[in-house]
C-alpha atoms as a PDB file:
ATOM      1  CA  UNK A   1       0.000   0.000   0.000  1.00  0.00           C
ATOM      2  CA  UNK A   2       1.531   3.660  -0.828  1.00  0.00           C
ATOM      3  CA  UNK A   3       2.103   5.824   1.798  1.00  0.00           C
ATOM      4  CA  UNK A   4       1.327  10.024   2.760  1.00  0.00           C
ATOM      5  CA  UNK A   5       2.956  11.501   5.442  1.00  0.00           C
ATOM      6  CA  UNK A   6       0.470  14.050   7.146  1.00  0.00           C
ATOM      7  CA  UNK A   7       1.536  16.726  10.021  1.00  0.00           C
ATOM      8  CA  UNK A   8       4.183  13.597  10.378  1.00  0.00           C
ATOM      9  CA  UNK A   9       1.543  10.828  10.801  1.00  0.00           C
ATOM     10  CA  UNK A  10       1.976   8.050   8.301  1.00  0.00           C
ATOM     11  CA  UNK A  11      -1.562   7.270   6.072  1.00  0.00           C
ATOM     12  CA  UNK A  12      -1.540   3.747   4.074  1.00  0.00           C
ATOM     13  CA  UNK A  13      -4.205   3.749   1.539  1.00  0.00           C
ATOM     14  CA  UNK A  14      -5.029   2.122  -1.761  1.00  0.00           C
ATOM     15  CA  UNK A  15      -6.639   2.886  -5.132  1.00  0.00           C
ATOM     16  CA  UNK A  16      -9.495  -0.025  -5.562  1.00  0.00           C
ATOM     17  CA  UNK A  17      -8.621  -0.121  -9.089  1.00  0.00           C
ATOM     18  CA  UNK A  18      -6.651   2.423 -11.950  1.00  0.00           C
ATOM     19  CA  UNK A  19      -7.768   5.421 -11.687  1.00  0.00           C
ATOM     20  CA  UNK A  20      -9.790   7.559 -14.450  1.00  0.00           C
ATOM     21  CA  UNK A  21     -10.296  11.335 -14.714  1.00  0.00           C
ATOM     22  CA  UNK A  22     -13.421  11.334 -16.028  1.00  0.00           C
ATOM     23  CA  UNK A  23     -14.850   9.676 -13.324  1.00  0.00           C
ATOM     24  CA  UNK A  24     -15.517  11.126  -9.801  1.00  0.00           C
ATOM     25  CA  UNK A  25     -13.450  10.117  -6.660  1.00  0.00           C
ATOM     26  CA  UNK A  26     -14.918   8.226  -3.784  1.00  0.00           C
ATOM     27  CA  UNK A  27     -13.091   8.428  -0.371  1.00  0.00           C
ATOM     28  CA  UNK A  28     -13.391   5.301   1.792  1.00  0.00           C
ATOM     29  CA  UNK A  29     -13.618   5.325   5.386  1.00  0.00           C
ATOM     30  CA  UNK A  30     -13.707   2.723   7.312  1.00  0.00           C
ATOM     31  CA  UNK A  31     -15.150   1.026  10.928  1.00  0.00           C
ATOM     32  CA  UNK A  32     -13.423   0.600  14.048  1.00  0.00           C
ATOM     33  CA  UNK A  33     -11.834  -2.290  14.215  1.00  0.00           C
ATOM     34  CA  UNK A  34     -11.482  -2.370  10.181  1.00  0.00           C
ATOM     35  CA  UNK A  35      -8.666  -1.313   7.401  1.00  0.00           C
ATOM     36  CA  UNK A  36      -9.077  -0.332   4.002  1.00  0.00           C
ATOM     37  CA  UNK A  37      -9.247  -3.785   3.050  1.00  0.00           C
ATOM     38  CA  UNK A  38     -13.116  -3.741   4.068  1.00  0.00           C
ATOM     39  CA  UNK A  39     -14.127  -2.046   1.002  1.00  0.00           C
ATOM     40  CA  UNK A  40     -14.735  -4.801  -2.723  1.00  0.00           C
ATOM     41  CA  UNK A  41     -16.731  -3.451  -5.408  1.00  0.00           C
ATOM     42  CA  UNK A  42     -16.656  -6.355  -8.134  1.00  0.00           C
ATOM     43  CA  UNK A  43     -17.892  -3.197 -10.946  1.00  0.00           C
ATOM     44  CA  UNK A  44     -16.189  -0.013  -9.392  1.00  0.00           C
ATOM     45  CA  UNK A  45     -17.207   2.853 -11.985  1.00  0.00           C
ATOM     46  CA  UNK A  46     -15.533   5.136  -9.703  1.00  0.00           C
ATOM     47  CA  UNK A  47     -12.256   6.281  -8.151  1.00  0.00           C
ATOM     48  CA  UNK A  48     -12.561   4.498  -5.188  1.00  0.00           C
ATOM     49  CA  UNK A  49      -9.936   5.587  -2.685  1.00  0.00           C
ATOM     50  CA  UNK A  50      -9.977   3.376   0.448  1.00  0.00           C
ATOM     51  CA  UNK A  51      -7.702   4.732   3.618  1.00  0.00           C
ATOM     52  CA  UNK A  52      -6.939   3.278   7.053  1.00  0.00           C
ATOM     53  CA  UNK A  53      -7.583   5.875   9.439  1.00  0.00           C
ATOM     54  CA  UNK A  54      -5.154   6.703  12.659  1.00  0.00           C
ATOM     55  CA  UNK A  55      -4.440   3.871  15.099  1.00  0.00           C
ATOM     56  CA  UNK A  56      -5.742   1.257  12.532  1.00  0.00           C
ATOM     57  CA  UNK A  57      -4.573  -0.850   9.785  1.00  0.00           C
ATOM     58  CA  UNK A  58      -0.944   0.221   8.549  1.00  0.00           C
ATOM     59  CA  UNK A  59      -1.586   3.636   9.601  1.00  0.00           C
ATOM     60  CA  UNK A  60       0.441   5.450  12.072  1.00  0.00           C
ATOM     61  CA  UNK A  61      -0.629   4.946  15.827  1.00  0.00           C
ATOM     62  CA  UNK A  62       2.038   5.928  18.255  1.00  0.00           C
ATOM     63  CA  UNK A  63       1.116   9.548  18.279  1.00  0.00           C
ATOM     64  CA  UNK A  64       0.303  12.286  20.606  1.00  0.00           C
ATOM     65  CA  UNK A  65      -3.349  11.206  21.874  1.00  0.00           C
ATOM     66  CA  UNK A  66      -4.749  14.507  20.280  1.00  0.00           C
ATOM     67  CA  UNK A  67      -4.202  13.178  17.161  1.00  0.00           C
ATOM     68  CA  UNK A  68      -6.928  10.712  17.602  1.00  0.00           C
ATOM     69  CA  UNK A  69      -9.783  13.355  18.210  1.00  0.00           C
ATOM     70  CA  UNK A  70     -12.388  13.651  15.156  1.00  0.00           C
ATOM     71  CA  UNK A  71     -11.266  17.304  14.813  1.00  0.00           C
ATOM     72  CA  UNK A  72      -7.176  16.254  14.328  1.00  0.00           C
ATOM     73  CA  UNK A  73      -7.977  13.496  11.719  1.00  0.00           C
ATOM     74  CA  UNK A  74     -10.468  15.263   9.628  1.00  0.00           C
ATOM     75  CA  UNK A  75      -7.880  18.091   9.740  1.00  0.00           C
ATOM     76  CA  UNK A  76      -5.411  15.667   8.532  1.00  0.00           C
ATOM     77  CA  UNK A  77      -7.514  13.821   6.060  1.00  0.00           C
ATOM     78  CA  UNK A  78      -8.061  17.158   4.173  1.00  0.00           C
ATOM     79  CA  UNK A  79      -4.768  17.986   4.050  1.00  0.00           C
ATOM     80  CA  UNK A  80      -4.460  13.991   2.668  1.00  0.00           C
ATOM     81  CA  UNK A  81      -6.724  14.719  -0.129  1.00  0.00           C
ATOM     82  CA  UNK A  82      -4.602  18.132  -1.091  1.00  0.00           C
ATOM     83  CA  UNK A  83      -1.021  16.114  -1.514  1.00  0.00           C
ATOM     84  CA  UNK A  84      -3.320  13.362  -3.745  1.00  0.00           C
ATOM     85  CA  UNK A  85      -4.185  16.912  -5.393  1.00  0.00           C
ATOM     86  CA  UNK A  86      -7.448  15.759  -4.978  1.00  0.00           C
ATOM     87  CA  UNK A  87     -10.065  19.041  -5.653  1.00  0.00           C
ATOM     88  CA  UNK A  88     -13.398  17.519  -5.056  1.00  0.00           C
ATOM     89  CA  UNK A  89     -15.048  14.013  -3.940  1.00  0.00           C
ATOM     90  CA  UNK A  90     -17.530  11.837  -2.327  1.00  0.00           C
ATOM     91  CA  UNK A  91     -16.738  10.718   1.471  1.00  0.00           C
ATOM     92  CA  UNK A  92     -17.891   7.266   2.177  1.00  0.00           C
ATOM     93  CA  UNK A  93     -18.029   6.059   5.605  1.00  0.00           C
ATOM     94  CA  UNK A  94     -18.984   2.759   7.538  1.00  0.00           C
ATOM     95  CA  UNK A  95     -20.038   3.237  11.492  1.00  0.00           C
ATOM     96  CA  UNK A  96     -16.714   4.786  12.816  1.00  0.00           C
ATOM     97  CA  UNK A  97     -15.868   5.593   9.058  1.00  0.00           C
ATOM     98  CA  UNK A  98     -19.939   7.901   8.848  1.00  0.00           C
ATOM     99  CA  UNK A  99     -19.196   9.653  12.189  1.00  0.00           C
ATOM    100  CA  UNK A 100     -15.590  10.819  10.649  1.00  0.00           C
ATOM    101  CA  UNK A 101     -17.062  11.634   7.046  1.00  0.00           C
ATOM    102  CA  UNK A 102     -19.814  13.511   8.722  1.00  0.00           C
ATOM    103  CA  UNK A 103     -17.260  15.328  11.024  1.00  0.00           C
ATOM    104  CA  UNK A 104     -15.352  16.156   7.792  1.00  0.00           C
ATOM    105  CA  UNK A 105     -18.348  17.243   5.993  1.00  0.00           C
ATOM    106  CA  UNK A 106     -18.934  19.580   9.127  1.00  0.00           C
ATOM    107  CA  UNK A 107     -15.598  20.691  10.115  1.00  0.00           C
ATOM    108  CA  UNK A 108     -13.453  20.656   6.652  1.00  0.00           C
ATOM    109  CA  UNK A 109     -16.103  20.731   4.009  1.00  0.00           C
ATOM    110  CA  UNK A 110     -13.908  22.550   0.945  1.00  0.00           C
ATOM    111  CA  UNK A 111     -14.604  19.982  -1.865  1.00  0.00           C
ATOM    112  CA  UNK A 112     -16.755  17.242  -0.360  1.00  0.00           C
ATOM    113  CA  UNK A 113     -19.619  16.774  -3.236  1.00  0.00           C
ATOM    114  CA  UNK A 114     -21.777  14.694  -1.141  1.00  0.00           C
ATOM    115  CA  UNK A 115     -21.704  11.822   1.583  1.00  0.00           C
ATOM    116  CA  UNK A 116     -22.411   8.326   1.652  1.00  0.00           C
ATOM    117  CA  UNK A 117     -22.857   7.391   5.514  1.00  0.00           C
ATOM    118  CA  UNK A 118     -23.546   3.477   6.599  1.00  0.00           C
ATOM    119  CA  UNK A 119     -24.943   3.201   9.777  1.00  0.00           C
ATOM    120  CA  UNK A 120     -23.250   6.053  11.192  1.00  0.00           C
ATOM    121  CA  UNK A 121     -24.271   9.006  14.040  1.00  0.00           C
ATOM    122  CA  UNK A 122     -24.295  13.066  14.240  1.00  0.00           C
ATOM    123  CA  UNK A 123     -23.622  12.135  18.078  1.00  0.00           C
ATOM    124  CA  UNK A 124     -25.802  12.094  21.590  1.00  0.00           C
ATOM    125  CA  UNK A 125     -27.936  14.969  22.117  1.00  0.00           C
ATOM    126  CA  UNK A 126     -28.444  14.596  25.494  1.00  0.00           C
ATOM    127  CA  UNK A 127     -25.216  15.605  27.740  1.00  0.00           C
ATOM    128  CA  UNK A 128     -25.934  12.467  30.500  1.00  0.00           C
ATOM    129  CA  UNK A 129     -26.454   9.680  28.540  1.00  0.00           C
ATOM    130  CA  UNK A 130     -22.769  11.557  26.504  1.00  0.00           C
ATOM    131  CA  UNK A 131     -21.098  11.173  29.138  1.00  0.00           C
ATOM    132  CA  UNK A 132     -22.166   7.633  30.275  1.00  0.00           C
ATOM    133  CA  UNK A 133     -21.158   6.724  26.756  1.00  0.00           C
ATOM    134  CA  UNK A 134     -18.028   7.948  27.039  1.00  0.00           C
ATOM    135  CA  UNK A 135     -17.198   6.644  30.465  1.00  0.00           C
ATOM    136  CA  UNK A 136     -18.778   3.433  29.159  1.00  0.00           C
ATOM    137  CA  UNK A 137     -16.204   4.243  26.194  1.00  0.00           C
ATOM    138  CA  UNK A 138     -13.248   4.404  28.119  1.00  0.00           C
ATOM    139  CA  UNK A 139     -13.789   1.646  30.421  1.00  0.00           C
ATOM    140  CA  UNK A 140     -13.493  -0.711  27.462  1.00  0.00           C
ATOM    141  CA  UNK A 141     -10.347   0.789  25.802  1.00  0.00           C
ATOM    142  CA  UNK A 142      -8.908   0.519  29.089  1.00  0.00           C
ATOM    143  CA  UNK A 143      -9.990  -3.183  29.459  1.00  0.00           C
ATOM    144  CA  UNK A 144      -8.429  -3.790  25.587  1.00  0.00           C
ATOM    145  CA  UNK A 145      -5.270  -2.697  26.984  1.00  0.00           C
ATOM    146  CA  UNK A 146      -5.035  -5.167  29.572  1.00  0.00           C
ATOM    147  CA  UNK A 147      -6.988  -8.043  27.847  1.00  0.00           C
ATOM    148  CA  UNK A 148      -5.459 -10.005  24.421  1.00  0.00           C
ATOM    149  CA  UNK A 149      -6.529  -8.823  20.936  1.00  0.00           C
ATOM    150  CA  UNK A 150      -8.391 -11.976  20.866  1.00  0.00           C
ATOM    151  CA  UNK A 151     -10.676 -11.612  23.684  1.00  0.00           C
ATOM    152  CA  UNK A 152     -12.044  -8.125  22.914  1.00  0.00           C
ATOM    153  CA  UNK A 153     -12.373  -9.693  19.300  1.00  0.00           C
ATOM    154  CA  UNK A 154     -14.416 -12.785  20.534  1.00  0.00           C
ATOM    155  CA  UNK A 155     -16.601 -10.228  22.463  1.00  0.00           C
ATOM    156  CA  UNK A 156     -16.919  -7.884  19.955  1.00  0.00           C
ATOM    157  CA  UNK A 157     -18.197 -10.122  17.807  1.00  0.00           C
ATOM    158  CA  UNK A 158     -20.768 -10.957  20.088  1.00  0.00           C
ATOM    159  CA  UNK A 159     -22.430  -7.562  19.913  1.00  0.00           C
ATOM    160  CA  UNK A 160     -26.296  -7.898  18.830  1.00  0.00           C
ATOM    161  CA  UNK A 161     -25.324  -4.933  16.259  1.00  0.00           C
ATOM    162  CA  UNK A 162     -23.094  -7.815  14.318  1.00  0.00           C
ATOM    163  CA  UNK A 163     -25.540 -10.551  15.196  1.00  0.00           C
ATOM    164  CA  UNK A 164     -26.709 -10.706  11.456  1.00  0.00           C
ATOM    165  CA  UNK A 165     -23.286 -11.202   9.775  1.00  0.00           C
ATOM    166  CA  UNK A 166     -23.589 -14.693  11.678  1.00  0.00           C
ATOM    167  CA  UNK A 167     -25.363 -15.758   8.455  1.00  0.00           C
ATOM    168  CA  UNK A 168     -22.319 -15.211   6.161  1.00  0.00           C
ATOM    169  CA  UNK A 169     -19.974 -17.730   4.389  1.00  0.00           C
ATOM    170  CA  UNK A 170     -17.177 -19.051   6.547  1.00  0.00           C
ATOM    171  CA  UNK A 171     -14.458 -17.242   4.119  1.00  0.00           C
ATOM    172  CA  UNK A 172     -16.262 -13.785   4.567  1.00  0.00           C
ATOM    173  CA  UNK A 173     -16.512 -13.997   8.526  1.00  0.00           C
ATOM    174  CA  UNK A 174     -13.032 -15.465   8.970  1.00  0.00           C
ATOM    175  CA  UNK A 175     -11.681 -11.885   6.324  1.00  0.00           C
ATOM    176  CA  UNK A 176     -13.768  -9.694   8.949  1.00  0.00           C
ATOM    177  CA  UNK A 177     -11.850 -11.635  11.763  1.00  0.00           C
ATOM    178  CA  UNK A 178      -8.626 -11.470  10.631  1.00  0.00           C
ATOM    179  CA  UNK A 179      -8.713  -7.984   9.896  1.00  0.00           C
ATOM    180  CA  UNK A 180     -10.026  -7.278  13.901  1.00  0.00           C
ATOM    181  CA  UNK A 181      -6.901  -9.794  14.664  1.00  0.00           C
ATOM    182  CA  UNK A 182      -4.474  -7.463  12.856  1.00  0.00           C
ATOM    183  CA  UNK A 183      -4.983  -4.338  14.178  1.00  0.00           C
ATOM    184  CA  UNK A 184      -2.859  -2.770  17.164  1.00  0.00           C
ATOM    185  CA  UNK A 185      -4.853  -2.915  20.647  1.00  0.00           C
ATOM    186  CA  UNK A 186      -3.176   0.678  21.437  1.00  0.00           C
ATOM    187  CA  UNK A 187      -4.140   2.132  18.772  1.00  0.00           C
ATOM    188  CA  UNK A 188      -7.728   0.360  18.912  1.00  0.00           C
ATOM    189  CA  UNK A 189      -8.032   1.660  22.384  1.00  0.00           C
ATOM    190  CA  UNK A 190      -7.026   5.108  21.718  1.00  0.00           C
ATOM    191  CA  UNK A 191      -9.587   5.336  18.781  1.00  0.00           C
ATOM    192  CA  UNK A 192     -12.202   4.604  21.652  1.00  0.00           C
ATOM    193  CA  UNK A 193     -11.142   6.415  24.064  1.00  0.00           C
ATOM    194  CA  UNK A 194     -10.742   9.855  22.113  1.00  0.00           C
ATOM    195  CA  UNK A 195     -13.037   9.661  19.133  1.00  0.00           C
ATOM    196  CA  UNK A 196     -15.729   6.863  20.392  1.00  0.00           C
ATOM    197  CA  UNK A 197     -19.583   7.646  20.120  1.00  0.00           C
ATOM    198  CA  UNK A 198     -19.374   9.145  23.527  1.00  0.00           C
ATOM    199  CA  UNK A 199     -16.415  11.444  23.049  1.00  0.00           C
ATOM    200  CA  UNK A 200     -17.740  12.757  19.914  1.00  0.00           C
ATOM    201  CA  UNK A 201     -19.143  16.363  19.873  1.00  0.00           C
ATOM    202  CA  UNK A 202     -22.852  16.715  19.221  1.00  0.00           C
ATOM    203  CA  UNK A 203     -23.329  17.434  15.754  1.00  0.00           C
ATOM    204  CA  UNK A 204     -26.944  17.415  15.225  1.00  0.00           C
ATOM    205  CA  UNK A 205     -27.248  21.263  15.581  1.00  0.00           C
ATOM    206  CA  UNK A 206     -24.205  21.277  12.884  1.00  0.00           C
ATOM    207  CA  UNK A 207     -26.495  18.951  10.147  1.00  0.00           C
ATOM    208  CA  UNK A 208     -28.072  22.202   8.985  1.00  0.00           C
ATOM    209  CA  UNK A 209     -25.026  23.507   7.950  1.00  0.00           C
ATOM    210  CA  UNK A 210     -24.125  20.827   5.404  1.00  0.00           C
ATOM    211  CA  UNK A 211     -24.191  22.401   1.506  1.00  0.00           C
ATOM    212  CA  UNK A 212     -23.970  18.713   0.158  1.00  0.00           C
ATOM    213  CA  UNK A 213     -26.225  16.165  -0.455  1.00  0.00           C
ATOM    214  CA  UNK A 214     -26.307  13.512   2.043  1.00  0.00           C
ATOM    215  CA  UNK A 215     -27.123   9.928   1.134  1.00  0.00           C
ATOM    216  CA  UNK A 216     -27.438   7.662   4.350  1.00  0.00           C
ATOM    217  CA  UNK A 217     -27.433   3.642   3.632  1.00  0.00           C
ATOM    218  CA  UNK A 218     -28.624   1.291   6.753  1.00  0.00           C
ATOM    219  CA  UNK A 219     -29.009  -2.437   6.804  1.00  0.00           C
ATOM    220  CA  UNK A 220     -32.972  -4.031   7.212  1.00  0.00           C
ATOM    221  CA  UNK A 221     -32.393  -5.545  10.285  1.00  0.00           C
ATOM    222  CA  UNK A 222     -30.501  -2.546  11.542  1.00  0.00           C
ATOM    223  CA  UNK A 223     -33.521  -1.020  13.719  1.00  0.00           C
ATOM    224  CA  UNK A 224     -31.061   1.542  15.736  1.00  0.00           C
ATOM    225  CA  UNK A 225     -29.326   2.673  12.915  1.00  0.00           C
ATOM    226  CA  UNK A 226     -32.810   3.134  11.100  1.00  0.00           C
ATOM    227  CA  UNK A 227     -34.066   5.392  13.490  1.00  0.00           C
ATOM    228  CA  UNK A 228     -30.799   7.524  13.329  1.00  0.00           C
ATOM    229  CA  UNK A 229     -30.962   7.773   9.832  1.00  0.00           C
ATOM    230  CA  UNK A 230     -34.087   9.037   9.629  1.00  0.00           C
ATOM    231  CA  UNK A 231     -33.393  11.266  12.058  1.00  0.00           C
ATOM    232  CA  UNK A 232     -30.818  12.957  10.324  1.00  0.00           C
ATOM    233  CA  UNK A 233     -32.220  13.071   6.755  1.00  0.00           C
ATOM    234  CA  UNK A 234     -35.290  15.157   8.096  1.00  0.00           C
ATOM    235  CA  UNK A 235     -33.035  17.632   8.686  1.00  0.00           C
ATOM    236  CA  UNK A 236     -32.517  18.994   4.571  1.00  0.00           C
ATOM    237  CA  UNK A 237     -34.330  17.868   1.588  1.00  0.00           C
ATOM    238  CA  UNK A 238     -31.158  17.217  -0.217  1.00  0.00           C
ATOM    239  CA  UNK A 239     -30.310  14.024   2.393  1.00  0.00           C
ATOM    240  CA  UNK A 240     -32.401  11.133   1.880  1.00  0.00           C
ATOM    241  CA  UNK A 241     -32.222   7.552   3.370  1.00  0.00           C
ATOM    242  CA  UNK A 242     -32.654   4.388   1.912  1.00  0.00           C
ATOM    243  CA  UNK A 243     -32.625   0.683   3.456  1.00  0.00           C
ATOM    244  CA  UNK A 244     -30.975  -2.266   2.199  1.00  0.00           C
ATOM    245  CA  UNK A 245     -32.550  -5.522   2.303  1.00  0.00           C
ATOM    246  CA  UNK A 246     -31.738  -8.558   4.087  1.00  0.00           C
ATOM    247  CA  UNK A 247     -28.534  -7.185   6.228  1.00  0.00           C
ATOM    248  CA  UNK A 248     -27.982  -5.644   9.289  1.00  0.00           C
ATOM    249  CA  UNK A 249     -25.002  -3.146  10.283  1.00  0.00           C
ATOM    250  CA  UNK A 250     -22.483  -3.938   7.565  1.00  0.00           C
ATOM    251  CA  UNK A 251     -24.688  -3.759   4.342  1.00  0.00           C
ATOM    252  CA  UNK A 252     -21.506  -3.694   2.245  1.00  0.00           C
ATOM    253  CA  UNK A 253     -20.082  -7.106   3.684  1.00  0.00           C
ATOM    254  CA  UNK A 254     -23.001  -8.527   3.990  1.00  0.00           C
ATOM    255  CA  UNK A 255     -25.567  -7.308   0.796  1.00  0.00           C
ATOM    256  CA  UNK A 256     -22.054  -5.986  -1.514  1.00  0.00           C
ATOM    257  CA  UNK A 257     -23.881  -6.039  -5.227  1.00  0.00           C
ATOM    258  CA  UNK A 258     -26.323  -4.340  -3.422  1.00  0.00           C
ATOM    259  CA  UNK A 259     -24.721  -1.560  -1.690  1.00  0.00           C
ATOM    260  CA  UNK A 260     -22.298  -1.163  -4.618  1.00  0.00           C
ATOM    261  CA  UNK A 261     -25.263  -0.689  -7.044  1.00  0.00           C
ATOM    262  CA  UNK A 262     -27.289   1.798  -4.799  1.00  0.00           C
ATOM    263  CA  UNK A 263     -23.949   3.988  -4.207  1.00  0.00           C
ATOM    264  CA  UNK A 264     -23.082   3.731  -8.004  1.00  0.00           C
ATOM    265  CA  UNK A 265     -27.265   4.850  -8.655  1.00  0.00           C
ATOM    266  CA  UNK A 266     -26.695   7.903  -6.119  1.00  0.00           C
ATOM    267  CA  UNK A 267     -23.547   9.223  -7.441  1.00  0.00           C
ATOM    268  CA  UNK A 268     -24.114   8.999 -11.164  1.00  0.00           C
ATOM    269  CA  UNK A 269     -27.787  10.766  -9.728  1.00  0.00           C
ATOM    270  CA  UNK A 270     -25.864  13.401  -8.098  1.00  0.00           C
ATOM    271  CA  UNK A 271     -23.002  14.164 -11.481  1.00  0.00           C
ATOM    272  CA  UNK A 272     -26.046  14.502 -13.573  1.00  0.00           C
ATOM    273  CA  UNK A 273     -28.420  16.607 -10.964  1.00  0.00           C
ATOM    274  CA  UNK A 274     -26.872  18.621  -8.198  1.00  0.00           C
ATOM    275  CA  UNK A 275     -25.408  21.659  -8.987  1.00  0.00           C
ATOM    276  CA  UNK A 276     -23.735  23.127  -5.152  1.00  0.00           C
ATOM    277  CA  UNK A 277     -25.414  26.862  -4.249  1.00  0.00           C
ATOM    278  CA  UNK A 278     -23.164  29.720  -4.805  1.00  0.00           C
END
């Protein structure tokens, strides 16, 4: 995987496939716990530009703990998209991967044309149940410190929000696994403990803000993640939701022709239809 050194962090990424400059860049974000070998499209149309995000994959992760907050890496992931002289784009992200590319579209916006966001959050309204998250947050990066890799992996995986990918072909859950088995616990733990769900800032008040169009992709038997979703696209007419059948939180391991066709839909929608206010 080539390499970009950012405000002296070290980003691995990859190109899905050769590149074409007629065709519009997509920027793929990740999940905790998950690399930038998460993302297959068998019939990519598009630039699809997969990177593993701080403290994961073959990314840097023995930095400054700052570096890890949402602000810091969408900071640096602009900057990343500058040295790939990279002038506009589409942000995908998955879970982890939607609450950075939202944070991106909200804090860095110059050239995002629109986001794809699966089964992500704009954060916890409510300040209490915040800050139980993020103690709640904390107490399990601390416990991944202590604990091997391969326990927090067997209980991860135990998590009713992954309970559907139980249904997929041996070869598919043992990829998933071994890419949870590869990562570095410190950097894993970091990623919790300073840019978790509960540390995040509240950015519903921000989704106003957003000039792009919004698409927001959640799994059938994702109920949660439904509710959030709609949530958030009643906030502009220009975001809409849509649910994928037959999968739960990981619609693009676990429905990929699917998920790869309604992205390709949207985007090809969006190069033909949106034109971005002055």
């Amino acid at each position: 995987m080539p390499v970009k050194t950012v405000r002296a962090a070290t980003y691995h990424y990859r190109w899905l496939q050769h590149t074409d400059p007629k065709q519009p860049t997509v920027v793929c974000l990740h999940g905790f716990t998950g690399s930038a070998q998460t993302f297959m499209f068998e019939n990519p149309q598009f630039n699809y530009l997969a990177i593993d995000l701080i403290g994961h994959g073959k990314t840097a992760v023995y930095l400054h703990p700052y570096r890890y907050q949402l602000t810091s890496l969408v900071a640096d992931l602009a900057s990343f998209v500058s040295l790939l002289e990279i002038s506009s784009f589409y942000v995908l992200g998955y879970s982890m991967g939607a609450r950075v590319a939202l944070a991106w579209a909200i804090e860095q916006p110059q050239g995002i044309k629109g986001l794809i966001l699966e089964g992500g959050t704009a954060g916890i309204a409510d300040e209490q149940q915040r800050n139980s998250r993020k103690k709640a947050d904390r107490k399990l990066s601390l416990r991944l410190m202590r604990e091997p890799l391969i326990d927090f992996v067997d209980d991860w995986e135990k998590l009713p929000l992954f309970a559907s990918q139980q249904a997929l072909p041996l070869e598919q859950k043992s990829r998933v696994r071994n890419e949870r088995l590869a990562q570095n616990k410190l950097g894993l733990a970091l990623s919790l403990y300073y840019m978790g769900t509960g540390a995040q800032k509240n950015y519903w008040p921000d989704l106003a803000s957003i000039e792009c169009p919004l698409l927001y992709l959640v799994g059938q038997k994702d109920e949660k993640f439904q509710k959030i979703g709609k949530q958030m696209t009643d906030v502009k007419e220009i975001f809409c939701c849509q649910v994928l059948a037959d999968c739960g939180h990981c619609c693009h391991i676990e429905q990929p022709r699917l998920f790869e066709t309604t992205v390709t839909t949207w985007i090809n929608e969006m190069e033909r239809e949106w034109t971005p206010s002055k």
